[in-house]
C-alpha atoms as a PDB file:
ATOM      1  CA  UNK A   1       7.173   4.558 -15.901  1.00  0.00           C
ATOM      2  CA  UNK A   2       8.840   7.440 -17.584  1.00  0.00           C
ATOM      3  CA  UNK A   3       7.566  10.988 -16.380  1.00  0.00           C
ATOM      4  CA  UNK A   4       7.513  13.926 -18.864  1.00  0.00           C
ATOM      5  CA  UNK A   5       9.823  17.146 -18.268  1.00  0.00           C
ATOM      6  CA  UNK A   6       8.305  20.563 -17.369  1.00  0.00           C
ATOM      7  CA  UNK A   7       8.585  22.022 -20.483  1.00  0.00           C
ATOM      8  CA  UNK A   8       7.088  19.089 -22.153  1.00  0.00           C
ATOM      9  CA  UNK A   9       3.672  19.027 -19.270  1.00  0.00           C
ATOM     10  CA  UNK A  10       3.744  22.928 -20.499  1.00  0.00           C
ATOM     11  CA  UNK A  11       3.306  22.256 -24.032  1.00  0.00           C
ATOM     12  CA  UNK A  12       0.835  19.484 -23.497  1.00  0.00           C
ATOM     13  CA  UNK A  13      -0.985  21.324 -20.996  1.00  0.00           C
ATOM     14  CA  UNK A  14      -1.484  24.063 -23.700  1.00  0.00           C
ATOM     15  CA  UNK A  15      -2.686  21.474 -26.363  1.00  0.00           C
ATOM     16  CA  UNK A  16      -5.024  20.242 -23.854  1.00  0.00           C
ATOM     17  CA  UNK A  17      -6.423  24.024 -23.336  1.00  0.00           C
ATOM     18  CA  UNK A  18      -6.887  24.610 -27.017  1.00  0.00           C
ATOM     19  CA  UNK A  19      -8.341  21.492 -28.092  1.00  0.00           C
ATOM     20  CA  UNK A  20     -10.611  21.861 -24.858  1.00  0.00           C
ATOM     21  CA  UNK A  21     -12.060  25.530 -26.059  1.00  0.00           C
ATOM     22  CA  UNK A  22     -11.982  24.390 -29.986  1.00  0.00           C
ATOM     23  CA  UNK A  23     -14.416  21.991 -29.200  1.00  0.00           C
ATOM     24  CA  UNK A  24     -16.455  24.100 -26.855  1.00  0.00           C
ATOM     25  CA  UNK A  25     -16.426  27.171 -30.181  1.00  0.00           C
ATOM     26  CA  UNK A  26     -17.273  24.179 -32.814  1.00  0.00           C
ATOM     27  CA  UNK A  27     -19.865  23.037 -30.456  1.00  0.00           C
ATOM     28  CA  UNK A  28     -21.889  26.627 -29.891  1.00  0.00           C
ATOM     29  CA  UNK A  29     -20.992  27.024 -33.660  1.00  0.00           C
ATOM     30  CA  UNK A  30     -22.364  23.549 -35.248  1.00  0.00           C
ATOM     31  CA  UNK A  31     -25.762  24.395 -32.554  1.00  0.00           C
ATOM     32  CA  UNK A  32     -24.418  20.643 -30.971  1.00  0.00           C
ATOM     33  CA  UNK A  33     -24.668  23.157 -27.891  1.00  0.00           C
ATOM     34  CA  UNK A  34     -27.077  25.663 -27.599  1.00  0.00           C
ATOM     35  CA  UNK A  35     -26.080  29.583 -28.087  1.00  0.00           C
ATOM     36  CA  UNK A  36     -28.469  30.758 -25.781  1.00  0.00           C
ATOM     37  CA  UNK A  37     -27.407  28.039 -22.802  1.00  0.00           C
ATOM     38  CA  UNK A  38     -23.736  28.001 -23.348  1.00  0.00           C
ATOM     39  CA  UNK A  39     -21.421  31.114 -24.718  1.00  0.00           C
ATOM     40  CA  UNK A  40     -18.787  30.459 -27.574  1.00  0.00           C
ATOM     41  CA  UNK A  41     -15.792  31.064 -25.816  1.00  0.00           C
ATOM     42  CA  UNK A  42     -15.179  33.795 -29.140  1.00  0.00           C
ATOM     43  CA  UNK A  43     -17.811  35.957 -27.442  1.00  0.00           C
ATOM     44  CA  UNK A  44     -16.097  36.373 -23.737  1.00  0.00           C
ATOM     45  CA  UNK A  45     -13.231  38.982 -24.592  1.00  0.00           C
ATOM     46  CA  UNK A  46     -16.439  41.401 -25.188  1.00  0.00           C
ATOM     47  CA  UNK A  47     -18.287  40.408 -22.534  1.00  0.00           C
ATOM     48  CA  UNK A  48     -15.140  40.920 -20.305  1.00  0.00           C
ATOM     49  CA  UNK A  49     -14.086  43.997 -21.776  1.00  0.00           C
ATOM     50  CA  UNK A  50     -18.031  45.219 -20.870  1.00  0.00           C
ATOM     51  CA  UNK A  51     -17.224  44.505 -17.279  1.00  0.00           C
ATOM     52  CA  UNK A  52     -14.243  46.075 -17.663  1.00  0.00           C
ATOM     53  CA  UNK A  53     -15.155  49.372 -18.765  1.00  0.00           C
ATOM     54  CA  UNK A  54     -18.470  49.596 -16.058  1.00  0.00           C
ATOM     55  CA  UNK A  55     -15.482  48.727 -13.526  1.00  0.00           C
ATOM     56  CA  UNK A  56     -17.898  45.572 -12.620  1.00  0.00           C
ATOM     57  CA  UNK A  57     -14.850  43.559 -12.717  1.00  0.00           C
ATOM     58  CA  UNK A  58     -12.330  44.815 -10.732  1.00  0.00           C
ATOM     59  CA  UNK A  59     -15.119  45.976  -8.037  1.00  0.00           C
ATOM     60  CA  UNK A  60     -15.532  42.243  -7.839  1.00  0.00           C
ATOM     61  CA  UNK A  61     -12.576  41.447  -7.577  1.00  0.00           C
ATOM     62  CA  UNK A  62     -11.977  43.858  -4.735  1.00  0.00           C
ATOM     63  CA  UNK A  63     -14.813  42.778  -2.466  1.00  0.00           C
ATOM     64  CA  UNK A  64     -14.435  38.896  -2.984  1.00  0.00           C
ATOM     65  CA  UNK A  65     -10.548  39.283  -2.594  1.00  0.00           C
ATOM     66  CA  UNK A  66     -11.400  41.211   1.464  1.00  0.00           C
ATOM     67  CA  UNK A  67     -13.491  38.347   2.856  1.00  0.00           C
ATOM     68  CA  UNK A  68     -11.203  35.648   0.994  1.00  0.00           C
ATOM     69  CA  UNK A  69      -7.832  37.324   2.443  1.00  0.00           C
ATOM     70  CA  UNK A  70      -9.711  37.463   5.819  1.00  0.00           C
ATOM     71  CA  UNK A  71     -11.796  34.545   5.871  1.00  0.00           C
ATOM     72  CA  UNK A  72      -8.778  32.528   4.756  1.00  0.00           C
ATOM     73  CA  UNK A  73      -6.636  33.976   7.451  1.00  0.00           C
ATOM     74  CA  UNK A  74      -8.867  32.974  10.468  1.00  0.00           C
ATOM     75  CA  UNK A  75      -9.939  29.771   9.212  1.00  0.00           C
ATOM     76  CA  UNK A  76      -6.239  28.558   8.379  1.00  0.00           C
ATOM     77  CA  UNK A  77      -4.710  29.663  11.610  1.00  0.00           C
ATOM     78  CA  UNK A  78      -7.613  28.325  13.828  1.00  0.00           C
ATOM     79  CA  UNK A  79      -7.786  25.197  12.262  1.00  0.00           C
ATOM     80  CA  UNK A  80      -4.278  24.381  11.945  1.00  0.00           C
ATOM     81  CA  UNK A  81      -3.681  25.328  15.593  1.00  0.00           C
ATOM     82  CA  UNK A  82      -6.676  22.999  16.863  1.00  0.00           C
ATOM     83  CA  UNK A  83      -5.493  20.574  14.652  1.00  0.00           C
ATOM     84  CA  UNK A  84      -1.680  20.609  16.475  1.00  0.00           C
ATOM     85  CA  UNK A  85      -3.521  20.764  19.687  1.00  0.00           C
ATOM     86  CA  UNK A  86      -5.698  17.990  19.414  1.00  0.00           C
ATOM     87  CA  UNK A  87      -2.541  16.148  17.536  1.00  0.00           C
ATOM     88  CA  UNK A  88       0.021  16.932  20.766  1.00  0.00           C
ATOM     89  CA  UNK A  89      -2.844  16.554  23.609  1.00  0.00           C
ATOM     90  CA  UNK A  90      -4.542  13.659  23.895  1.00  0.00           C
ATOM     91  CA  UNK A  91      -7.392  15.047  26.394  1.00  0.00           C
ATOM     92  CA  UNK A  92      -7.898  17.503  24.019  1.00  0.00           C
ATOM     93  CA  UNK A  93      -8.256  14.991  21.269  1.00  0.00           C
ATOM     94  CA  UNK A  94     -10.699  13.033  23.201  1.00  0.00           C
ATOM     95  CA  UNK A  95     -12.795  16.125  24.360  1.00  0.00           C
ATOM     96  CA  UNK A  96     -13.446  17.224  20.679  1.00  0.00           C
ATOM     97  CA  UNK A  97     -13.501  14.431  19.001  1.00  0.00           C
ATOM     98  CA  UNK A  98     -17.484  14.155  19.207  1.00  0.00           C
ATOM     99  CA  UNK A  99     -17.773  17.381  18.150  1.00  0.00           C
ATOM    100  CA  UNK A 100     -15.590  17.395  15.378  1.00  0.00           C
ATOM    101  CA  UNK A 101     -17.463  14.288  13.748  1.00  0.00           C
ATOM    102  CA  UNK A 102     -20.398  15.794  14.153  1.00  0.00           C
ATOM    103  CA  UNK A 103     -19.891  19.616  12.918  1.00  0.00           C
ATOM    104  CA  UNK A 104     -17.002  18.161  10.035  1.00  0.00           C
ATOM    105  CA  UNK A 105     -20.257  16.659   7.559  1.00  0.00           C
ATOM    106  CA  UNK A 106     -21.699  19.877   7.583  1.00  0.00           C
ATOM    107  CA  UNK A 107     -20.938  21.991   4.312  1.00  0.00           C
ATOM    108  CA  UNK A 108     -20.001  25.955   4.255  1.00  0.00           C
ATOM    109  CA  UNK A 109     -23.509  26.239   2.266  1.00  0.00           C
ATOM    110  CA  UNK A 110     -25.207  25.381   5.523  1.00  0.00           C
ATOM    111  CA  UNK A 111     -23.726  27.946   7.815  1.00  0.00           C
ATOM    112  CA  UNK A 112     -24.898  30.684   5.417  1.00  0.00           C
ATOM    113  CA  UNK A 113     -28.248  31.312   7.646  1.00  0.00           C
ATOM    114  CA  UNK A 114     -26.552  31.472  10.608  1.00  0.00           C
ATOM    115  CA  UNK A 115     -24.272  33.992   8.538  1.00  0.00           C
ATOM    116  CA  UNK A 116     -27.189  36.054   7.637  1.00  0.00           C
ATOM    117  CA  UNK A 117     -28.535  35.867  11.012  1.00  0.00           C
ATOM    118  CA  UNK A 118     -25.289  36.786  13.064  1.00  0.00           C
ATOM    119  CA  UNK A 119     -23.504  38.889  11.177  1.00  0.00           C
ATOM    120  CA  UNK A 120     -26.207  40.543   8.222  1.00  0.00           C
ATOM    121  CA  UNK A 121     -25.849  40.833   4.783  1.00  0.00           C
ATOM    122  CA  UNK A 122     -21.699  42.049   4.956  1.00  0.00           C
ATOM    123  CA  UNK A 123     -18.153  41.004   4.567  1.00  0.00           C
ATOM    124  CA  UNK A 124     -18.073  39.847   7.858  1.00  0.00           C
ATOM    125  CA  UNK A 125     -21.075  37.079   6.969  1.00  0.00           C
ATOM    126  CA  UNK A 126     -19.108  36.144   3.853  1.00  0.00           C
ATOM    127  CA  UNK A 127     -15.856  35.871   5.831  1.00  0.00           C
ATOM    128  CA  UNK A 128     -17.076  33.821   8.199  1.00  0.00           C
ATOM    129  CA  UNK A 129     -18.847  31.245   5.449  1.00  0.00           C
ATOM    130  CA  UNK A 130     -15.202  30.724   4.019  1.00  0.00           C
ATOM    131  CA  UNK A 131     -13.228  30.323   7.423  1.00  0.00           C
ATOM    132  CA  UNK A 132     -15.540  27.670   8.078  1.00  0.00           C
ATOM    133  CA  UNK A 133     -14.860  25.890   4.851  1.00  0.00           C
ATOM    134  CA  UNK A 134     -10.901  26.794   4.789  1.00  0.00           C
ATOM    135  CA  UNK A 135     -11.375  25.523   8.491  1.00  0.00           C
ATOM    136  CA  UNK A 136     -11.337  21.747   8.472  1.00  0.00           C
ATOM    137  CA  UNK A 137      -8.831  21.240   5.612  1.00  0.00           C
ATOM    138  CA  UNK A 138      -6.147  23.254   7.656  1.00  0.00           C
ATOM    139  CA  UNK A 139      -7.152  21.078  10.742  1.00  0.00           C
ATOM    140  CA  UNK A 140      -7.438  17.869   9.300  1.00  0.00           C
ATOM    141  CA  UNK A 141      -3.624  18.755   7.736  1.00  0.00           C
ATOM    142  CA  UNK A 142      -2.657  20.006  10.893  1.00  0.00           C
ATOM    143  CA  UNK A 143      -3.844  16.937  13.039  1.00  0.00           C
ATOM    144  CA  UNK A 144      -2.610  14.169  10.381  1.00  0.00           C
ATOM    145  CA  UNK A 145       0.856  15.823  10.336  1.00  0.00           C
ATOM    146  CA  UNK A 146       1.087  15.226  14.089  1.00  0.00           C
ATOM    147  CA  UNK A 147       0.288  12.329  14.647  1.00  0.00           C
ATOM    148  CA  UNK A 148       2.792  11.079  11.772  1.00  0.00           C
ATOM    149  CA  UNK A 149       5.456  12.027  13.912  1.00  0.00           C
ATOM    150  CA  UNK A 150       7.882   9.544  14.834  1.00  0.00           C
ATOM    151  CA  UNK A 151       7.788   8.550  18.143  1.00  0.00           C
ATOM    152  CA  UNK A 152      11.467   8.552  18.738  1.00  0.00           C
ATOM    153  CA  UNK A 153      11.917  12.335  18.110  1.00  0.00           C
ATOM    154  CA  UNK A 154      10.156  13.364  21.016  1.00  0.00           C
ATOM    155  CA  UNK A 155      12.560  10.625  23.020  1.00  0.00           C
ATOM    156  CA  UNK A 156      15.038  12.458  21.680  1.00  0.00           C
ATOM    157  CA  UNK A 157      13.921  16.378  21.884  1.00  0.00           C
ATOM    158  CA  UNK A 158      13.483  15.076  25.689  1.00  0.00           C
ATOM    159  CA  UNK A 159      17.254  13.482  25.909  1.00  0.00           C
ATOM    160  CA  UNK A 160      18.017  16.939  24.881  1.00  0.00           C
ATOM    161  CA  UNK A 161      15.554  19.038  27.666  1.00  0.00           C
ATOM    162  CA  UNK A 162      12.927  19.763  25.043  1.00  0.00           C
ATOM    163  CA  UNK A 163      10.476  17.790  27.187  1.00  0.00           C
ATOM    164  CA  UNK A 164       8.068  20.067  27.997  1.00  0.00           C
ATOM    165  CA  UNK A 165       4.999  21.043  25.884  1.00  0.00           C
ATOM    166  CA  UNK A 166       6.507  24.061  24.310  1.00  0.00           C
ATOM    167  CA  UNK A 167       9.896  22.131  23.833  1.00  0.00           C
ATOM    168  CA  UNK A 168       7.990  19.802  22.013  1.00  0.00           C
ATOM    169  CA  UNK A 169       6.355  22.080  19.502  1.00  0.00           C
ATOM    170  CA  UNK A 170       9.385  24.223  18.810  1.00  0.00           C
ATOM    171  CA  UNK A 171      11.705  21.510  18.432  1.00  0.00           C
ATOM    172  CA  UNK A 172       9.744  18.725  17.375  1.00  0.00           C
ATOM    173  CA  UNK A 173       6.021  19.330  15.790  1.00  0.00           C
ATOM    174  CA  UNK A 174       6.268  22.695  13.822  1.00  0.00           C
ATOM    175  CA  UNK A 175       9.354  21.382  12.058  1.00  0.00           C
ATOM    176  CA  UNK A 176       7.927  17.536  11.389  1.00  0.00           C
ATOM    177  CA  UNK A 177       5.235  18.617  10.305  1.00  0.00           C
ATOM    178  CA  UNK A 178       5.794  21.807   8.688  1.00  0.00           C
ATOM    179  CA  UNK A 179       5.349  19.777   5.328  1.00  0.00           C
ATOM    180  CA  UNK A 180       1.987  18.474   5.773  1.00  0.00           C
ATOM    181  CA  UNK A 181       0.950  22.007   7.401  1.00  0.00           C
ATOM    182  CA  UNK A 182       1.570  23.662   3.868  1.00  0.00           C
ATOM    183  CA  UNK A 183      -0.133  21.137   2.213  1.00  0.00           C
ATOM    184  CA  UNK A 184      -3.011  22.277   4.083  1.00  0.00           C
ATOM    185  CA  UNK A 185      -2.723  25.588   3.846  1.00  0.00           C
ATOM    186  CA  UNK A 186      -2.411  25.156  -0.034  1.00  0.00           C
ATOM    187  CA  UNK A 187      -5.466  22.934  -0.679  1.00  0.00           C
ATOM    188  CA  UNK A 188      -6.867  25.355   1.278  1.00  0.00           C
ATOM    189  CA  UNK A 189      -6.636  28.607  -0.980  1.00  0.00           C
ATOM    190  CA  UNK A 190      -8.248  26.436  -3.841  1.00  0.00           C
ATOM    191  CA  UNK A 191     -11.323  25.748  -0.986  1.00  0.00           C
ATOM    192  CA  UNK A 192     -11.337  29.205  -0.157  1.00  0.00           C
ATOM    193  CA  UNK A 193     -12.082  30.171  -3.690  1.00  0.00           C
ATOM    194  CA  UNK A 194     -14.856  27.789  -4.145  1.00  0.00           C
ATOM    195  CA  UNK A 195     -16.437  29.076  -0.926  1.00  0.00           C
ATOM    196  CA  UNK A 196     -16.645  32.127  -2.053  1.00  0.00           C
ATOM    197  CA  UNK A 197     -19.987  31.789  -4.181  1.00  0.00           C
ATOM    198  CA  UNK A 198     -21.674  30.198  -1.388  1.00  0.00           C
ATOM    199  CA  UNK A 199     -20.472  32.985   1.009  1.00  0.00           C
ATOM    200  CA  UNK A 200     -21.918  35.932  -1.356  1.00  0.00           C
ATOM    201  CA  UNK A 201     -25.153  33.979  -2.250  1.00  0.00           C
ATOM    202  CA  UNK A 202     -26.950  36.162   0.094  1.00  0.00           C
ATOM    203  CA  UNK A 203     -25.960  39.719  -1.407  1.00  0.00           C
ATOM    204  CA  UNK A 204     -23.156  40.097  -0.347  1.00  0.00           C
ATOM    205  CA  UNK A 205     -20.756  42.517  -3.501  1.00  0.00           C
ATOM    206  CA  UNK A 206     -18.138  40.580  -4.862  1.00  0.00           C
ATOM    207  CA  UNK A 207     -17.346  37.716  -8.057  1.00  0.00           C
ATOM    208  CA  UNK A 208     -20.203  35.284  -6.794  1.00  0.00           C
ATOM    209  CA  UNK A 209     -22.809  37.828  -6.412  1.00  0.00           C
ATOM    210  CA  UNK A 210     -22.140  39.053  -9.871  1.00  0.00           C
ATOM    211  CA  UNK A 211     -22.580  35.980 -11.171  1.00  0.00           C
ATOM    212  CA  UNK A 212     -25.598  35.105  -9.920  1.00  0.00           C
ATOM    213  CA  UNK A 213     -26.989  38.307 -10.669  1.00  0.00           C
ATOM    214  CA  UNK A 214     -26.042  37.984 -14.262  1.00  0.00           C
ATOM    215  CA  UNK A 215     -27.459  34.624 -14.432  1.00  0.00           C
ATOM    216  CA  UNK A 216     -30.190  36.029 -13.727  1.00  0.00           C
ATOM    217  CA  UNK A 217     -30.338  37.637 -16.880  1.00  0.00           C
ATOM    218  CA  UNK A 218     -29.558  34.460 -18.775  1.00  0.00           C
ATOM    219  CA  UNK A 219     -25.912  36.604 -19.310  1.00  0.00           C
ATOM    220  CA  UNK A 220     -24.033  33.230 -19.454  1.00  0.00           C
ATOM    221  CA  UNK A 221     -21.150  34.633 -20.967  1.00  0.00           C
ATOM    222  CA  UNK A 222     -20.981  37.089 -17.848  1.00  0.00           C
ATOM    223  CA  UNK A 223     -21.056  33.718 -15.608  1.00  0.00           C
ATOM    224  CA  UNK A 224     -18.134  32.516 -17.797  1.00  0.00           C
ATOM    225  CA  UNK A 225     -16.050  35.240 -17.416  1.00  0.00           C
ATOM    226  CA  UNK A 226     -16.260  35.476 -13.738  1.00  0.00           C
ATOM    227  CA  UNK A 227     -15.758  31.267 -13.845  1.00  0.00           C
ATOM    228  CA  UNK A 228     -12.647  31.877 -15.523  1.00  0.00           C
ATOM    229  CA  UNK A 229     -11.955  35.171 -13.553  1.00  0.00           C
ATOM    230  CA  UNK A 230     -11.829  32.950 -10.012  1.00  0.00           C
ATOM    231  CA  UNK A 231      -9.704  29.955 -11.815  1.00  0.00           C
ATOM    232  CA  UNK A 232      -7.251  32.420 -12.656  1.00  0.00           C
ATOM    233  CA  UNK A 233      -7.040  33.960  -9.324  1.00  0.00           C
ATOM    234  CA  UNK A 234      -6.743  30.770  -7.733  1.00  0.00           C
ATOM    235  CA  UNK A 235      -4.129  30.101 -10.304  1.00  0.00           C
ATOM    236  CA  UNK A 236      -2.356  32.983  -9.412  1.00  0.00           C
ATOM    237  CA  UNK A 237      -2.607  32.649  -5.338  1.00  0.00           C
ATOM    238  CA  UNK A 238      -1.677  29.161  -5.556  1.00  0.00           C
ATOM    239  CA  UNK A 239       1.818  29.974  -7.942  1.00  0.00           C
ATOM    240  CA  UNK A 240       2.463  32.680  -5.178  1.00  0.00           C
ATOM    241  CA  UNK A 241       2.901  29.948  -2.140  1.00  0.00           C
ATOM    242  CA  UNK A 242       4.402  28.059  -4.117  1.00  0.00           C
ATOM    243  CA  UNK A 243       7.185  30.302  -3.812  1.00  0.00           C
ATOM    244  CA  UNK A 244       6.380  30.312   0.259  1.00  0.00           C
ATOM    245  CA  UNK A 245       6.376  27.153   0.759  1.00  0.00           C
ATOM    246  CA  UNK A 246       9.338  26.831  -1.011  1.00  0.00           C
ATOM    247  CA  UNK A 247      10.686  28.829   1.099  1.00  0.00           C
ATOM    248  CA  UNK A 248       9.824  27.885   4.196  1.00  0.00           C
ATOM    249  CA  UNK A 249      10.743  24.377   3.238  1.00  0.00           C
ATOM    250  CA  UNK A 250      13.776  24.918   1.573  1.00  0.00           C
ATOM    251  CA  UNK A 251      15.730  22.446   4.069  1.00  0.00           C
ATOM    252  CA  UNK A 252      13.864  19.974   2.568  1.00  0.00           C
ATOM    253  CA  UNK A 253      16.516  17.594  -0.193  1.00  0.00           C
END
């Protein structure tokens, strides 16, 4: 099968974009969809600019941005260093393993309560709402990555006097598995986005919590903006590891 060049998935990517919002624009237009339900995609540069000029917008941006940076943070490193512990030990891995099937079904939307309860209506409620969710993708990653090791390079690290546990990780783990660990970590900036209207349900300032509250007011094209507003952040976090990962794995071939 032949696969298409970049600049070729560019320029159909971009046809795809336009025909998808010419549609959406004849359909508000023709009344196929209904004005007051859905926005023509002709009336969000106003609506954003409104947000602009109150400074609605970039507060958003600034108080979803603090418990996504932070709630990413903890939730990545915890999980992905569970995950290589439960991957190297195999007490460990039988200890948890209960728990982790049973706490893994439960959604970030179900921990808000407990949020609200321990931590109140702050950052610190919202932050902990998205490590949870950024949690068990980092893990999972993490615990898959290990256990694909091959055998024989911890025969070898050991031929060598890399035996021990440490010797192991250094020399074996973190460097087998580094590629599956940044898989995680990237599938689990797009997670931490989506978390993040769950985690400000409850009040807390930020993107979600202005667009429920313009919602509210039937402001659709408010909702849309801030849709589009998270999509493009995610676009723009995601393009940025690229360039780490890239890095970090650039012994790859």
């Amino acid at each position: 099968m032949r696969t298409l060049s970049k600049r070729n998935r560019l320029l159909l990517s971009a046809v795809g974009l336009f025909v998808f919002f010419g549609s959406w624009e004849a359909s508000v237009r023709t009344g196929f969809l209904p004005s007051g339900m859905v926005p023509a995609p002709s009336s969000l540069w106003q609506a954003w600019l409104d947000e602009v000029h109150g400074g609605f917008w970039q507060q958003a941006i600034v108080d979803s941005l603090s418990h996504y940076s932070l709630g990413l943070l903890v939730g990545s490193i915890f999980g992905a260093l569970l995950g290589l512990l439960c991957g190297m030990v195999a007490v460990v891995d039988g200890l948890l393993e209960g728990i982790v099937r049973l706490l893994r079904p439960v959604p970030g939307l179900a921990w808000v309560p407990f949020a609200i309860l321990w931590f109140g209506l702050n950052t610190a409620g919202a932050t902990f709402v998205i490590a949870i969710s950024v949690f068990w993708i980092n893990f999972y990653a993490a615990y898959a990555a290990v256990r694909s090791v091959d055998p024989e390079f911890y025969e070898l690290a050991a031929a060598f006097g890399h035996g021990s546990f440490w010797g192991r990780l250094f020399k074996v783990v973190l460097p087998a598995s580094a590629p599956g660990l940044m898989a995680g970590l990237r599938t689990g900036l797009g997670q931490g986005w989506m978390s993040v209207v769950a985690a400000e349900l409850f009040g807390v300032p930020g993107i979600g919590a202005r667009m429920m509250q313009a919602s509210s007011l039937l402001a659709t094209d408010v909702v849309v903006v801030y849709m589009l507003t998270m999509a493009l952040l995610y676009a723009l976090t995601d393009f940025l590891f690229g360039f780490v990962s890239s890095y970090i794995l650039r012994w790859q071939p």
